[in-house]
C-alpha atoms as a PDB file:
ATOM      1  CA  UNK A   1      -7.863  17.333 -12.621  1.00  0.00           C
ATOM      2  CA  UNK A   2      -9.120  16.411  -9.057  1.00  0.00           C
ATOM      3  CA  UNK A   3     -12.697  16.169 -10.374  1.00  0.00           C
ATOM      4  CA  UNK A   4     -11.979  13.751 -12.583  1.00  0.00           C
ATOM      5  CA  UNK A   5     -10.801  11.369 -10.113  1.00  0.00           C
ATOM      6  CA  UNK A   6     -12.644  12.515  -6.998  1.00  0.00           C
ATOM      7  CA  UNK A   7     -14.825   9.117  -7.428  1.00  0.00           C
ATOM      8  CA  UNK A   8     -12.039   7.158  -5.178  1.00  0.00           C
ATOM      9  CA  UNK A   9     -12.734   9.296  -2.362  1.00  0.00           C
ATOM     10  CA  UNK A  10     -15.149   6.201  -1.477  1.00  0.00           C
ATOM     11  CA  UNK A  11     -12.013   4.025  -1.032  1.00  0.00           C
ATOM     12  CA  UNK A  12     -11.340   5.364   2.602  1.00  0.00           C
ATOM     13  CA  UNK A  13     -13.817   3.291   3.779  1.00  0.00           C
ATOM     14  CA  UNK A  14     -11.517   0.556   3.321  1.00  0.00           C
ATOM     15  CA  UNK A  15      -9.041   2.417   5.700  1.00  0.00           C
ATOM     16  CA  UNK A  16     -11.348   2.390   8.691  1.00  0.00           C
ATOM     17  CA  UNK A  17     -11.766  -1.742   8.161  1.00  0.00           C
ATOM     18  CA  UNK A  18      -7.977  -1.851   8.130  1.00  0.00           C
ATOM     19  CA  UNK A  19      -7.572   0.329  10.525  1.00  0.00           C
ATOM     20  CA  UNK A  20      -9.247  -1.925  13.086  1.00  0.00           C
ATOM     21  CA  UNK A  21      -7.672  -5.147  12.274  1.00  0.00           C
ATOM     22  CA  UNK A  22      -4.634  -3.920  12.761  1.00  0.00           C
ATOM     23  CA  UNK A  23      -5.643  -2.654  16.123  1.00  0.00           C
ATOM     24  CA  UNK A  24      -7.353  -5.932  16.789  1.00  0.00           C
ATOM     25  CA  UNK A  25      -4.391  -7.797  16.078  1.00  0.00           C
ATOM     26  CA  UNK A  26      -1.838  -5.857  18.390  1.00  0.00           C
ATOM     27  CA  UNK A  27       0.181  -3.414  15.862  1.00  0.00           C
ATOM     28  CA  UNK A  28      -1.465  -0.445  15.833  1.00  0.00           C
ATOM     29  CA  UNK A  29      -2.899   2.366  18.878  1.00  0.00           C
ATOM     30  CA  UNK A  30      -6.077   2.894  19.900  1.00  0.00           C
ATOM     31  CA  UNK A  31      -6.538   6.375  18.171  1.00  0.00           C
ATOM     32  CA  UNK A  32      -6.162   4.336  15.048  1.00  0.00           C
ATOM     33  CA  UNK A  33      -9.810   2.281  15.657  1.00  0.00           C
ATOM     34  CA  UNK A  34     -12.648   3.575  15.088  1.00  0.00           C
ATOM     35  CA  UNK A  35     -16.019   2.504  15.376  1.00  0.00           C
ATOM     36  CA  UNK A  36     -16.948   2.089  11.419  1.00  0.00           C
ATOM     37  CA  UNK A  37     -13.967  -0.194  11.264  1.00  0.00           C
ATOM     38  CA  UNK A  38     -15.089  -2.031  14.163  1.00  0.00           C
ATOM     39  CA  UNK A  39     -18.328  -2.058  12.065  1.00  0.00           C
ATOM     40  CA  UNK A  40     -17.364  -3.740   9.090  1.00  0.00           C
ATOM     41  CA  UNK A  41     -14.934  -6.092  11.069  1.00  0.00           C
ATOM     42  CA  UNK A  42     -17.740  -7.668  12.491  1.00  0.00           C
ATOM     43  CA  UNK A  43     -19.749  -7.737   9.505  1.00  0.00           C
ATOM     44  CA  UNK A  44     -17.362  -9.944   7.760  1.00  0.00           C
ATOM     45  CA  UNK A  45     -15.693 -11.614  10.963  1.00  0.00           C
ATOM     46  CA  UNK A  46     -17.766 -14.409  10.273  1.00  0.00           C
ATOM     47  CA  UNK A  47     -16.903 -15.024   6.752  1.00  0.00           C
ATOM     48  CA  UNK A  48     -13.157 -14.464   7.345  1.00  0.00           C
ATOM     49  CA  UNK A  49     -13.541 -17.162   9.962  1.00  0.00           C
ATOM     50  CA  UNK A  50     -14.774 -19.817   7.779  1.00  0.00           C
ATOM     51  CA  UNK A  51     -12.060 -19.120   5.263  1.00  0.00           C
ATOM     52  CA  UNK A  52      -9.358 -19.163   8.079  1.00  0.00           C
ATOM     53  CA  UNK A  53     -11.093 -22.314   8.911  1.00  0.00           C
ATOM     54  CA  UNK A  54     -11.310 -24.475   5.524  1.00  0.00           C
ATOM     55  CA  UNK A  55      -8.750 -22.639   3.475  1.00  0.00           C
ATOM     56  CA  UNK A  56      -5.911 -21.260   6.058  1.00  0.00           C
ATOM     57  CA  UNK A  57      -6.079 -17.580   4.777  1.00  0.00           C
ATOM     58  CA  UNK A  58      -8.218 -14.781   4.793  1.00  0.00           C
ATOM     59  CA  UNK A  59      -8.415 -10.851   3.645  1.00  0.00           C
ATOM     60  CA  UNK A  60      -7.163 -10.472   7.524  1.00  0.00           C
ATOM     61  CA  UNK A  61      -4.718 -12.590   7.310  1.00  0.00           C
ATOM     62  CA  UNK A  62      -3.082 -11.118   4.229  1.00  0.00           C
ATOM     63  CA  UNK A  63      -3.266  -7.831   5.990  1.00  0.00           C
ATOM     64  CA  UNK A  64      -0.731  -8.890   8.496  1.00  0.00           C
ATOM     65  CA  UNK A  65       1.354 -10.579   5.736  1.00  0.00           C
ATOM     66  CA  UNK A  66       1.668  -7.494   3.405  1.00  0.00           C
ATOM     67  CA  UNK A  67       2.093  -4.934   6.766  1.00  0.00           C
ATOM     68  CA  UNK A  68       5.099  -6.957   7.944  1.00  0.00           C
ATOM     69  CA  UNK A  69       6.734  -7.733   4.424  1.00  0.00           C
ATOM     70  CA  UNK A  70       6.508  -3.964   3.116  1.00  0.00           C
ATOM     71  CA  UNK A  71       7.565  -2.918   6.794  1.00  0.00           C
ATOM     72  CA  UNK A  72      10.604  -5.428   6.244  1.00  0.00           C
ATOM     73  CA  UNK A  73      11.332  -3.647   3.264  1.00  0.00           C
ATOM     74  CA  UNK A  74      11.585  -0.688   4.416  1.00  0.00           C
ATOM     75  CA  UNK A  75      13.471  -1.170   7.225  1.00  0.00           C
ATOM     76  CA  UNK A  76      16.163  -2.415   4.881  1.00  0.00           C
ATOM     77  CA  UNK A  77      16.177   0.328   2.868  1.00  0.00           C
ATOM     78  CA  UNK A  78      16.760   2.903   6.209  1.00  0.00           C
ATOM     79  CA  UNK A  79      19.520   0.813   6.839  1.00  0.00           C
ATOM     80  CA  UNK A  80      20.922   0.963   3.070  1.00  0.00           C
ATOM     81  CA  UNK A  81      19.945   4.645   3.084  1.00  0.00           C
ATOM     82  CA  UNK A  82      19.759   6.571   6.913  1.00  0.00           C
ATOM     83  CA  UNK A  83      19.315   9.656   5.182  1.00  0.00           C
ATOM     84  CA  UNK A  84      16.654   8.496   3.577  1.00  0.00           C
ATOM     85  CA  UNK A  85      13.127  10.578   3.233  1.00  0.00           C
ATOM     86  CA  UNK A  86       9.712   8.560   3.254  1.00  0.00           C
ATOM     87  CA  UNK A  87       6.203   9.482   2.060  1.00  0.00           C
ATOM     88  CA  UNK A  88       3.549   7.082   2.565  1.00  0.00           C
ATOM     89  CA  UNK A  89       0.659   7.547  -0.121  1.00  0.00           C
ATOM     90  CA  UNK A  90      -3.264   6.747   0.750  1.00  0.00           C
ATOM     91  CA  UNK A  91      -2.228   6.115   4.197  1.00  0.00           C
ATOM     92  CA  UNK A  92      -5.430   6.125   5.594  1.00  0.00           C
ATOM     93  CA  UNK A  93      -5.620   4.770   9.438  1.00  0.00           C
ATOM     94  CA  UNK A  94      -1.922   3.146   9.479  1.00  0.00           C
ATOM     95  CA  UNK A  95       0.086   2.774  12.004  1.00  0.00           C
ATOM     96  CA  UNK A  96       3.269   2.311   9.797  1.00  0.00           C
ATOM     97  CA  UNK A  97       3.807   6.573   9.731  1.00  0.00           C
ATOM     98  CA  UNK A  98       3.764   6.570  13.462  1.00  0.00           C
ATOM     99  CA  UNK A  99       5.619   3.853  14.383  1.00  0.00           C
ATOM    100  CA  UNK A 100       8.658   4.791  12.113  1.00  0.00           C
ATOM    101  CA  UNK A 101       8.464   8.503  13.362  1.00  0.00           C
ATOM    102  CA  UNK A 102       9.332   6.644  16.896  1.00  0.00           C
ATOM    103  CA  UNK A 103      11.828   4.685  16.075  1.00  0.00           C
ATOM    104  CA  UNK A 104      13.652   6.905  13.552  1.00  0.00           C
ATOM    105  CA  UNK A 105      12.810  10.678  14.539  1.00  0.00           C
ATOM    106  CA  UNK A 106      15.534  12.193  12.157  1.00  0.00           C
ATOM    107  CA  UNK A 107      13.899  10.023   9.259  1.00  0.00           C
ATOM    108  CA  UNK A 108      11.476  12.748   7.492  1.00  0.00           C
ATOM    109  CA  UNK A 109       8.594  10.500   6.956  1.00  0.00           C
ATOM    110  CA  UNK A 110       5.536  12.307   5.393  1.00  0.00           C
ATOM    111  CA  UNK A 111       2.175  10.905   5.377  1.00  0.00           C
ATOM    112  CA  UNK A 112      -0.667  11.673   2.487  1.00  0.00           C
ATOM    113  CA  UNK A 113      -4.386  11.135   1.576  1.00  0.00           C
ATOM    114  CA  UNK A 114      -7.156  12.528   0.154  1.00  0.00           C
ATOM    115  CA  UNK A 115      -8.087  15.514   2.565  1.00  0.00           C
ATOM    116  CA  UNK A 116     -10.976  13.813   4.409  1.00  0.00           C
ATOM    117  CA  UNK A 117      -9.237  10.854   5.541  1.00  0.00           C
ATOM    118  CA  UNK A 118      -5.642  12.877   5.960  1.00  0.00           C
ATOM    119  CA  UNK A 119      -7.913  15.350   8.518  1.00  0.00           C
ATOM    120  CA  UNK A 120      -9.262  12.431  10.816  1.00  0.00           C
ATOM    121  CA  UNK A 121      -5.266  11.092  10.604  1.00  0.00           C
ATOM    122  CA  UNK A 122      -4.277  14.164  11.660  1.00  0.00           C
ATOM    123  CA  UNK A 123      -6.400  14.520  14.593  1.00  0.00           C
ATOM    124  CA  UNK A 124      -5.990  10.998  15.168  1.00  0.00           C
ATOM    125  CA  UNK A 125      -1.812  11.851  15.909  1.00  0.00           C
ATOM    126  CA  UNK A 126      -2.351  15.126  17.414  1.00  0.00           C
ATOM    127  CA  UNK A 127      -2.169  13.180  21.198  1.00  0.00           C
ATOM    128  CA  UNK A 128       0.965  10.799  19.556  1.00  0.00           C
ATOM    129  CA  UNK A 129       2.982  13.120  17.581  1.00  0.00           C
ATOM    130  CA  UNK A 130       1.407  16.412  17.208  1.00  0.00           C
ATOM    131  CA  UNK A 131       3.820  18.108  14.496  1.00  0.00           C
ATOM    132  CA  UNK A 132       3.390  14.714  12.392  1.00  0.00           C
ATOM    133  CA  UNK A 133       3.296  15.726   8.695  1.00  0.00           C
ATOM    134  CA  UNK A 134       0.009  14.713   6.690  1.00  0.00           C
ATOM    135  CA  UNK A 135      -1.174  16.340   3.638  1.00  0.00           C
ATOM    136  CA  UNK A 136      -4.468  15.990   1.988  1.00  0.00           C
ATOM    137  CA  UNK A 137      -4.266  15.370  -1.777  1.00  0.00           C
ATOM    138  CA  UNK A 138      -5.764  13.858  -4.585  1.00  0.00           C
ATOM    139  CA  UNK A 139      -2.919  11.498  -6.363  1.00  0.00           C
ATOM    140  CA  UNK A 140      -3.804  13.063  -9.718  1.00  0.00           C
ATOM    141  CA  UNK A 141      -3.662  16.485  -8.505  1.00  0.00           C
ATOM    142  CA  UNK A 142      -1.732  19.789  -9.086  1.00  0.00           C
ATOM    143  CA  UNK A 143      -1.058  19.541  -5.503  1.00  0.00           C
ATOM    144  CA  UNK A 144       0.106  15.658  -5.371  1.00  0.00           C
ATOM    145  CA  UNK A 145       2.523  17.052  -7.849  1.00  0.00           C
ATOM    146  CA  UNK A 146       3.686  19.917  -5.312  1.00  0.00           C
ATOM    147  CA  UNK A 147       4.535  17.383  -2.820  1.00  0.00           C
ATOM    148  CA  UNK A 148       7.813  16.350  -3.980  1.00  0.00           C
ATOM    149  CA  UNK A 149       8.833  20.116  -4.150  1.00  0.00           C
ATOM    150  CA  UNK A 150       9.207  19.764  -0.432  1.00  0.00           C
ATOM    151  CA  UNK A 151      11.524  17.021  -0.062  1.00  0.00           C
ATOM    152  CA  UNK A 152      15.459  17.200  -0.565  1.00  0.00           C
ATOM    153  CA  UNK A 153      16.550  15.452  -4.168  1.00  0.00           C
ATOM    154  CA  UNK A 154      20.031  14.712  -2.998  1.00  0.00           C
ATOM    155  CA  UNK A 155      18.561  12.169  -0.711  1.00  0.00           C
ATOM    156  CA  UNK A 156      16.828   9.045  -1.801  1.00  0.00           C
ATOM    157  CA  UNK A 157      12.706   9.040  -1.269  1.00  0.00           C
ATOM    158  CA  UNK A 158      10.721   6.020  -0.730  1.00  0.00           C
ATOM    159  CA  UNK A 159       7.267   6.169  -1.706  1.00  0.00           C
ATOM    160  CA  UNK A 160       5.235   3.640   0.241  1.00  0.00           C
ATOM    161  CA  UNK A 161       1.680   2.823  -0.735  1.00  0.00           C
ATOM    162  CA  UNK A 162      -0.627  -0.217   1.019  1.00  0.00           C
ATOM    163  CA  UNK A 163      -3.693  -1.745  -0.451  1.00  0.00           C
ATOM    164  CA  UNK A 164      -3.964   0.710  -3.409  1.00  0.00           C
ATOM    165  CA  UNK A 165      -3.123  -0.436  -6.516  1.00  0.00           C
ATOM    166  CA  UNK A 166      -6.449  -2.816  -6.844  1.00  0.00           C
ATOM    167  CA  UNK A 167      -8.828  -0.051  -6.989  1.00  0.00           C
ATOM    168  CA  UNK A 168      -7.105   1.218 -10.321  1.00  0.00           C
ATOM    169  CA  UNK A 169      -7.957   0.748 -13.370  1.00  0.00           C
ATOM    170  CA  UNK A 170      -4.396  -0.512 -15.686  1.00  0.00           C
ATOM    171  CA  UNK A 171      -4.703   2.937 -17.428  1.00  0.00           C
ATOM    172  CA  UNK A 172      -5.124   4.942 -14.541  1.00  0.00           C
ATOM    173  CA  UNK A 173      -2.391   2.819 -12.280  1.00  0.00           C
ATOM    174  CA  UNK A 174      -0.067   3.208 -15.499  1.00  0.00           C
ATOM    175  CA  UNK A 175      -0.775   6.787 -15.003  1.00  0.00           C
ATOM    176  CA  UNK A 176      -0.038   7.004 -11.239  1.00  0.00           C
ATOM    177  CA  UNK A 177       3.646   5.456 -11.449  1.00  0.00           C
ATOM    178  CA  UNK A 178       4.500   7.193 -14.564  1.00  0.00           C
ATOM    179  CA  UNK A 179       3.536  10.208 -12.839  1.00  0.00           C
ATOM    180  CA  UNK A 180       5.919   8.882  -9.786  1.00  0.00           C
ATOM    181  CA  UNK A 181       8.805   8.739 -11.644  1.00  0.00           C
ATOM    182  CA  UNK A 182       8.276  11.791 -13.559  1.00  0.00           C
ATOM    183  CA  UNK A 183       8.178  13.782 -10.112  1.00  0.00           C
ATOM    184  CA  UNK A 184      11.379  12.219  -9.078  1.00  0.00           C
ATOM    185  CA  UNK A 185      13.593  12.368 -12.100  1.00  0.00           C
ATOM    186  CA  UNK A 186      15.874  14.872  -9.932  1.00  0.00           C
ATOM    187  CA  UNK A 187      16.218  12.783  -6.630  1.00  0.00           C
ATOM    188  CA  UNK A 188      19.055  10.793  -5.932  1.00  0.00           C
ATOM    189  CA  UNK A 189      17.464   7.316  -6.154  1.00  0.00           C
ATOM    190  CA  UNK A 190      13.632   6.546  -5.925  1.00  0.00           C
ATOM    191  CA  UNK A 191      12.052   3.139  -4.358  1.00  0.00           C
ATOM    192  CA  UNK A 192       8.338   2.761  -4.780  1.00  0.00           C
ATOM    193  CA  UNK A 193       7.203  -0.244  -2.398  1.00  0.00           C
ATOM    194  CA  UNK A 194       3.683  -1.609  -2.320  1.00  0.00           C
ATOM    195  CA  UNK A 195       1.521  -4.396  -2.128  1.00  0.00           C
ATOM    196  CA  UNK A 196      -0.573  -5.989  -5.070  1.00  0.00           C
ATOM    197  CA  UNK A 197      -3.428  -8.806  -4.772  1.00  0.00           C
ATOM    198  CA  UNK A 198      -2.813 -11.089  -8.252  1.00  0.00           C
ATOM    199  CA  UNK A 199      -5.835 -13.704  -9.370  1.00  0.00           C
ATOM    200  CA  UNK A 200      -5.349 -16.216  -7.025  1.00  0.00           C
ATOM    201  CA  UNK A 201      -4.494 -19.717  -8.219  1.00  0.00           C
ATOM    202  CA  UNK A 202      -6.943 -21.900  -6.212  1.00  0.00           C
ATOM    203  CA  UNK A 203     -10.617 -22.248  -7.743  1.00  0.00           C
ATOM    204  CA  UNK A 204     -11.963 -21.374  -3.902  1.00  0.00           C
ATOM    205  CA  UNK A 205     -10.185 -18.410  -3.663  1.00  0.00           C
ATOM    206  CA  UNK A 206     -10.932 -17.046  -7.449  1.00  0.00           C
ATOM    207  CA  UNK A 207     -14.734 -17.608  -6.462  1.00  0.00           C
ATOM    208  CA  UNK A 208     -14.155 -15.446  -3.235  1.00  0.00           C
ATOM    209  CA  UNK A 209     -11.856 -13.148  -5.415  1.00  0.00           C
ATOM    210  CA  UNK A 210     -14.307 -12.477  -7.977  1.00  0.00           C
ATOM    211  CA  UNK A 211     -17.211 -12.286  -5.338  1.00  0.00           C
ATOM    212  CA  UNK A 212     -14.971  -9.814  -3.002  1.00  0.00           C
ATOM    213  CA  UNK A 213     -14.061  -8.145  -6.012  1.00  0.00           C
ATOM    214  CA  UNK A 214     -18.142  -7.147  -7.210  1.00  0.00           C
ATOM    215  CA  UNK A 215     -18.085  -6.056  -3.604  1.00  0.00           C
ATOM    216  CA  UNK A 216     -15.227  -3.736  -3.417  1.00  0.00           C
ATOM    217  CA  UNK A 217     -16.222  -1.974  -6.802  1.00  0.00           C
ATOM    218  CA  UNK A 218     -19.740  -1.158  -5.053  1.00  0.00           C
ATOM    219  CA  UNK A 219     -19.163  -0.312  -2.138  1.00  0.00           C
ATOM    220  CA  UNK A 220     -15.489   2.063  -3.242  1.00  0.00           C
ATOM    221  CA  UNK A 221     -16.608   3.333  -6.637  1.00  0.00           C
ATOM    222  CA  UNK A 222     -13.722   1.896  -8.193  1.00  0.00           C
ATOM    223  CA  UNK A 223     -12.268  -0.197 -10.631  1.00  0.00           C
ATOM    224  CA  UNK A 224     -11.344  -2.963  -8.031  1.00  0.00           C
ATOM    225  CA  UNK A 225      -9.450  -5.417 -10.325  1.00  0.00           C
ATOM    226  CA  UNK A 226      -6.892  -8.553 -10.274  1.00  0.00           C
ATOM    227  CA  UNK A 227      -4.699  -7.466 -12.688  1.00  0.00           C
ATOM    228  CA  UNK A 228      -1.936  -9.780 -12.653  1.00  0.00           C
ATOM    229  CA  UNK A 229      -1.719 -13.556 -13.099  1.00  0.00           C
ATOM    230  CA  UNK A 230       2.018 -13.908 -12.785  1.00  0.00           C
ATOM    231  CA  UNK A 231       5.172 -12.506 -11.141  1.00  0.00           C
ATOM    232  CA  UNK A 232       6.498 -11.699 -14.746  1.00  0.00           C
ATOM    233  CA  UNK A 233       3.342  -9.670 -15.613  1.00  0.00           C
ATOM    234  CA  UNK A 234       4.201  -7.425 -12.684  1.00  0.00           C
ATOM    235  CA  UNK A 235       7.697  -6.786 -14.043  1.00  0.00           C
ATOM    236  CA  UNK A 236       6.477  -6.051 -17.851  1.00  0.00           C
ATOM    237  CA  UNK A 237       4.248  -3.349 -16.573  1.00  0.00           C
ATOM    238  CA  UNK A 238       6.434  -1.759 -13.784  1.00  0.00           C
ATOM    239  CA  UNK A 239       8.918  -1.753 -16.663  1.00  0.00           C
ATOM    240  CA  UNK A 240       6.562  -0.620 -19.150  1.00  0.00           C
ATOM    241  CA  UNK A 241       6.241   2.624 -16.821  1.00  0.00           C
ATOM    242  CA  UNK A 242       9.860   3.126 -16.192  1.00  0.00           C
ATOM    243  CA  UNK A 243      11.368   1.239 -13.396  1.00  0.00           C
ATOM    244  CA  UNK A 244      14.419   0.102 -13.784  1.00  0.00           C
ATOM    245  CA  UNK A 245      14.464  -2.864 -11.240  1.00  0.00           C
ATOM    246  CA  UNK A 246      11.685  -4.559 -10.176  1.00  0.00           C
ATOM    247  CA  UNK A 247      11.500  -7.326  -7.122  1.00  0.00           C
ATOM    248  CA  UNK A 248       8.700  -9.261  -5.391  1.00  0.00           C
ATOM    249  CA  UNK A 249       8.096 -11.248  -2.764  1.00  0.00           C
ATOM    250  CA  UNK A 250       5.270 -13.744  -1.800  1.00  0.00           C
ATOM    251  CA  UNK A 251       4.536 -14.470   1.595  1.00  0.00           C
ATOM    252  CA  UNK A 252       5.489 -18.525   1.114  1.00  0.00           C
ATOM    253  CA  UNK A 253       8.654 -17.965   0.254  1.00  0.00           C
ATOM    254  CA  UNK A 254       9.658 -14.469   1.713  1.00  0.00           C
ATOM    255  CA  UNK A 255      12.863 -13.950   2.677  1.00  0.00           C
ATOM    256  CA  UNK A 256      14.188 -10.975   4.242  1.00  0.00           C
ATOM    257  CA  UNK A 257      17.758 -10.310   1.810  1.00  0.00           C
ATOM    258  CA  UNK A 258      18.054  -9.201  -1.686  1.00  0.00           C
ATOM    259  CA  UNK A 259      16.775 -11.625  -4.364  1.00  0.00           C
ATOM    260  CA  UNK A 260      18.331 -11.727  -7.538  1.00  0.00           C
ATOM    261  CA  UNK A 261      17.244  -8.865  -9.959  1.00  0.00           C
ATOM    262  CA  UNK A 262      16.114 -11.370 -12.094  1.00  0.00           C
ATOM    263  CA  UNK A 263      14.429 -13.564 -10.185  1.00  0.00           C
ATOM    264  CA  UNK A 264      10.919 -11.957 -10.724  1.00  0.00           C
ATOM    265  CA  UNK A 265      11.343 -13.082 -14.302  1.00  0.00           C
ATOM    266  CA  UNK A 266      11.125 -16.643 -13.328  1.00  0.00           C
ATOM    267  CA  UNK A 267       9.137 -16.719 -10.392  1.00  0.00           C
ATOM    268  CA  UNK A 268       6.099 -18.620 -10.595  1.00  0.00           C
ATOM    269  CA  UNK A 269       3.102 -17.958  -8.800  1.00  0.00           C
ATOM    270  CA  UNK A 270       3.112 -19.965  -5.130  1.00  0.00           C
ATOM    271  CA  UNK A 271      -0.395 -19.410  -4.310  1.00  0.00           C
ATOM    272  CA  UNK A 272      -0.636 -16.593  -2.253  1.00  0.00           C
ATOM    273  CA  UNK A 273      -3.284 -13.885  -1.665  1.00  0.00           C
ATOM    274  CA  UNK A 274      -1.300 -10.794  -1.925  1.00  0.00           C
ATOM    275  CA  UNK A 275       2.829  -9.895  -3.025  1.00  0.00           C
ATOM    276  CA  UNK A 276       4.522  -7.005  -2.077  1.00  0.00           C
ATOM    277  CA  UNK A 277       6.913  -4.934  -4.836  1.00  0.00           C
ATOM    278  CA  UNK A 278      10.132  -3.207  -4.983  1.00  0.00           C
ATOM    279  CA  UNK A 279      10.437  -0.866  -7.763  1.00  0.00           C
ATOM    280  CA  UNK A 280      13.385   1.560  -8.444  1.00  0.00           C
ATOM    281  CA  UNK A 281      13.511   3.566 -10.736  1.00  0.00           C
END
């Protein structure tokens, strides 16, 4: 089963870029930066500065706008659940695990990635927070699957992924959350919150889509895709793979309290680069 999806190992580059920016921009710890992400910063600093320049928005910028919204998130969800139990998927060179662990150390908060990239994370927290939990796994693994055996199903579990679901194919993405809720059909409540880049709206940011898009396929081995158009398309398929709620929120008009269940239904799409979900199952 891991063979057949051991491709996506090439994704972690991705992580070290990240990694960096957030570094760079102030919310993350040196141990976090390393010098391939400083690498490929610089190698596209200069386009991300002409964007920022002409167009207001970059892949940086929606960085910081997807970090804060899904870190919004989950701080309301501690606060609707304190017992609750967190496990970050693909969480490459984030700071989010860390942070969290600091600010709530009774919150189990379990980190996960495929074993290269979960070893350097590992040795990258063993000065911060030595007994820090990360696991190496594959997502379509026997041993993703043996995950959730460690975790208490009286207590709710949010499952956190960042700057993932892109480098899916639909099948394989359909797979994954299917798979999610299948491994959680015995906990008291699941929440899967993540972050999605739709086709963007504007005809200068479709051409960089499409041309950052050939890009990320080469470089990751993946199926790097847009997959959305629409707000509603998100709910179909999230629905479609069995959550029962579905909410999302665009940077423009992000606001930190509930919105109506049904609002994704009629949202419209406002333009942005990147939305951030709230599935439950």
């Amino acid at each position: 089963m891991t063979e057949s999806v051991s491709k996506y190992r090439h994704i972690s580059f991705t992580a070290h870029y990240t990694g960096y920016v957030w570094y760079r921009m102030g919310i993350s710890h040196p141990n976090f930066a390393t010098q391939e992400g400083q690498m490929y910063a610089q190698l596209v600093d200069p386009a991300e500065c002409l964007a920022e320049f002409f167009w207001g928005s970059s892949i940086r910028t929606t960085l910081m706008q997807r970090h804060e919204m899904l870190d919004t998130r989950l701080e309301a969800l501690i606060a609707k659940h304190p017992q609750v139990q967190i496990l970050e998927i693909a969480c490459g060179l984030s700071p989010r695990g860390w942070l969290f662990r600091e600010k709530y150390p009774d919150i189990q908060f379990v980190e996960l990635d495929l074993p290269d990239m979960a070893q350097m994370k590992r040795e990258a927290l063993a000065s911060l927070q030595p007994d820090a939990k990360v696991i190496g796994a594959d997502l379509f693994s026997d041993r993703f699957a043996a995950v959730f055996r460690t975790f208490d199903t009286s207590k709710p579990l949010v499952i956190i992924s960042e700057g993932l679901i892109n480098y899916f194919a639909l099948d394989l993405l359909r797979t994954l959350l299917q798979r999610l809720i299948k491994y959680t059909q015995d906990f008291q409540a699941l929440y899967y919150l993540t972050d999605v880049y739709p086709m963007p709206l504007q005809a200068h940011f479709r051409y960089m889509a499409w041309q950052a898009s050939w890009i990320l396929k080469t470089l990751s081995h993946s199926d790097f895709d847009f997959h959305f158009n629409t707000p509603g398309e998100v709910a179909t398929f999230f629905h479609s793979c069995g959550f029962a709620q579905v909410n999302l929120w665009q940077p423009s008009v992000f606001k930190k309290q509930e919105p109506a269940v049904s609002d994704i239904e009629t949202q419209s799409h406002q333009g942005d680069l990147v939305w951030v979900i709230d599935a439950q199952r």
